[in-house]
C-alpha atoms as a PDB file:
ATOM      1  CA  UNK A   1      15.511 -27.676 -23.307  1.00  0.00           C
ATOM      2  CA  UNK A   2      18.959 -27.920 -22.412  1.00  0.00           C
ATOM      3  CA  UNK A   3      19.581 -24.509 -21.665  1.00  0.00           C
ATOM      4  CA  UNK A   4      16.716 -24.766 -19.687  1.00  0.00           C
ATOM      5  CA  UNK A   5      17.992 -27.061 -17.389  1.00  0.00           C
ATOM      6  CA  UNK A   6      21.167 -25.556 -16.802  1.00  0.00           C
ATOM      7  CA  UNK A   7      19.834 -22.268 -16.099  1.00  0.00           C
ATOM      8  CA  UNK A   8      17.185 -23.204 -13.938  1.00  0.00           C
ATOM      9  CA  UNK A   9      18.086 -20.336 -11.073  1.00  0.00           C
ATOM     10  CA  UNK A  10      18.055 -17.399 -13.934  1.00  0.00           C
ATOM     11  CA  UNK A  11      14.532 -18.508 -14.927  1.00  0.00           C
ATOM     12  CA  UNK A  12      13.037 -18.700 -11.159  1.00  0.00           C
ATOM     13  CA  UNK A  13      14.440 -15.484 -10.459  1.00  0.00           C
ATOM     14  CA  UNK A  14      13.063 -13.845 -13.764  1.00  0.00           C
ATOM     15  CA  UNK A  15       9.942 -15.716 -13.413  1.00  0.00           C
ATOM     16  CA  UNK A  16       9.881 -14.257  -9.426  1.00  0.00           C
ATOM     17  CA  UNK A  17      10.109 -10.598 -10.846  1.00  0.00           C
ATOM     18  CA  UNK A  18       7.355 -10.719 -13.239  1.00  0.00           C
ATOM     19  CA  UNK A  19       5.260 -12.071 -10.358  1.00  0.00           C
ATOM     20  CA  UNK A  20       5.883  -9.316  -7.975  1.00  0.00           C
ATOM     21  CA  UNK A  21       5.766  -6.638 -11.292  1.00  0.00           C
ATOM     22  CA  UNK A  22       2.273  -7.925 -11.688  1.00  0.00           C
ATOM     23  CA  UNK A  23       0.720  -9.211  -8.583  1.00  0.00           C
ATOM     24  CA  UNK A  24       2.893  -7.769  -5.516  1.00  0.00           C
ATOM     25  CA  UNK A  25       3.910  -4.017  -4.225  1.00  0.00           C
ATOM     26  CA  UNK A  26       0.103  -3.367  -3.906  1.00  0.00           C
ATOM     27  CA  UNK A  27      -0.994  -2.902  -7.558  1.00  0.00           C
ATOM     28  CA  UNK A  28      -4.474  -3.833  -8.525  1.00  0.00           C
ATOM     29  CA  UNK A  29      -6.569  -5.785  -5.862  1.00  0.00           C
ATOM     30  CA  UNK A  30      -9.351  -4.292  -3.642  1.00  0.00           C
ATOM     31  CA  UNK A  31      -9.480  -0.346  -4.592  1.00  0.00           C
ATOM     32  CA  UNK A  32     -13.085   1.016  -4.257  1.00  0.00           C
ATOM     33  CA  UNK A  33     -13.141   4.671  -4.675  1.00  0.00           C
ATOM     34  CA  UNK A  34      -9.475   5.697  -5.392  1.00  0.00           C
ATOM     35  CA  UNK A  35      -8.732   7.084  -2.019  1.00  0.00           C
ATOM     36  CA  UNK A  36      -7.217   5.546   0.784  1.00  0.00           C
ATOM     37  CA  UNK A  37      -9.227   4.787   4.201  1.00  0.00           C
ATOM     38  CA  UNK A  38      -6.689   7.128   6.133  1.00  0.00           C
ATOM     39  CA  UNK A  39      -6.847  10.074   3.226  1.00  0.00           C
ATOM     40  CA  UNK A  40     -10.715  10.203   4.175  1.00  0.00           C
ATOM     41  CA  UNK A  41     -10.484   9.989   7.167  1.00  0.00           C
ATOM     42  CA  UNK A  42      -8.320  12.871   7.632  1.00  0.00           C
ATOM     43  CA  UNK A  43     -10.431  15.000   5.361  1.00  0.00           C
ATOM     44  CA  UNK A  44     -13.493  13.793   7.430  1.00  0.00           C
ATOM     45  CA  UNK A  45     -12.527  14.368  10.616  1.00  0.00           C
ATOM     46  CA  UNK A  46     -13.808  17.343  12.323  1.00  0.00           C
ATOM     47  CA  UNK A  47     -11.503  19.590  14.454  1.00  0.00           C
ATOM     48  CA  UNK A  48     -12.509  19.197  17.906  1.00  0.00           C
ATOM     49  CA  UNK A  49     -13.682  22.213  20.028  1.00  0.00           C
ATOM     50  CA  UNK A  50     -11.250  25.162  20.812  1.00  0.00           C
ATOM     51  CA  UNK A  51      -8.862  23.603  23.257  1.00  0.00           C
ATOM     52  CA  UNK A  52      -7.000  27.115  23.355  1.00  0.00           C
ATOM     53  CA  UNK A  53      -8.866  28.878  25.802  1.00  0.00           C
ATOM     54  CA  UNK A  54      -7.842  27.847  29.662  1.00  0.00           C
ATOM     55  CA  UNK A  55      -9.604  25.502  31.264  1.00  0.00           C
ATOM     56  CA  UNK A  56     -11.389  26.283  34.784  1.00  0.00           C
ATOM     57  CA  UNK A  57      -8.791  24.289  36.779  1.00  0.00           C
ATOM     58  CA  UNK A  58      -5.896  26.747  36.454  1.00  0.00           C
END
């Protein structure tokens, strides 16, 4: 208990890491589907009509 005491700060700090190892950067939480919003998105999105042709104002 001692050693506890004195080393207070090297406890928080290891107790901090395992916290963000389990809960933080992201992992675990609300993934439905295993793709992100913006991957299907971009693989959803239709290519808009052929813009390559000249348009009538020219």
């Amino acid at each position: 208990m001692n050693w506890l005491i004195e080393n207070w700060v090297i406890v928080l700090l290891l107790g901090g890491m395992a916290a963000m190892h389990l809960f933080g950067h992201g992992h675990g939480g609300h993934k439905h589907g295993g793709k992100s919003n913006k991957q299907k998105s971009a693989r959803d999105e239709k290519p808009d009509a052929d813009t390559s042709a000249p348009s009538e104002d020219a």
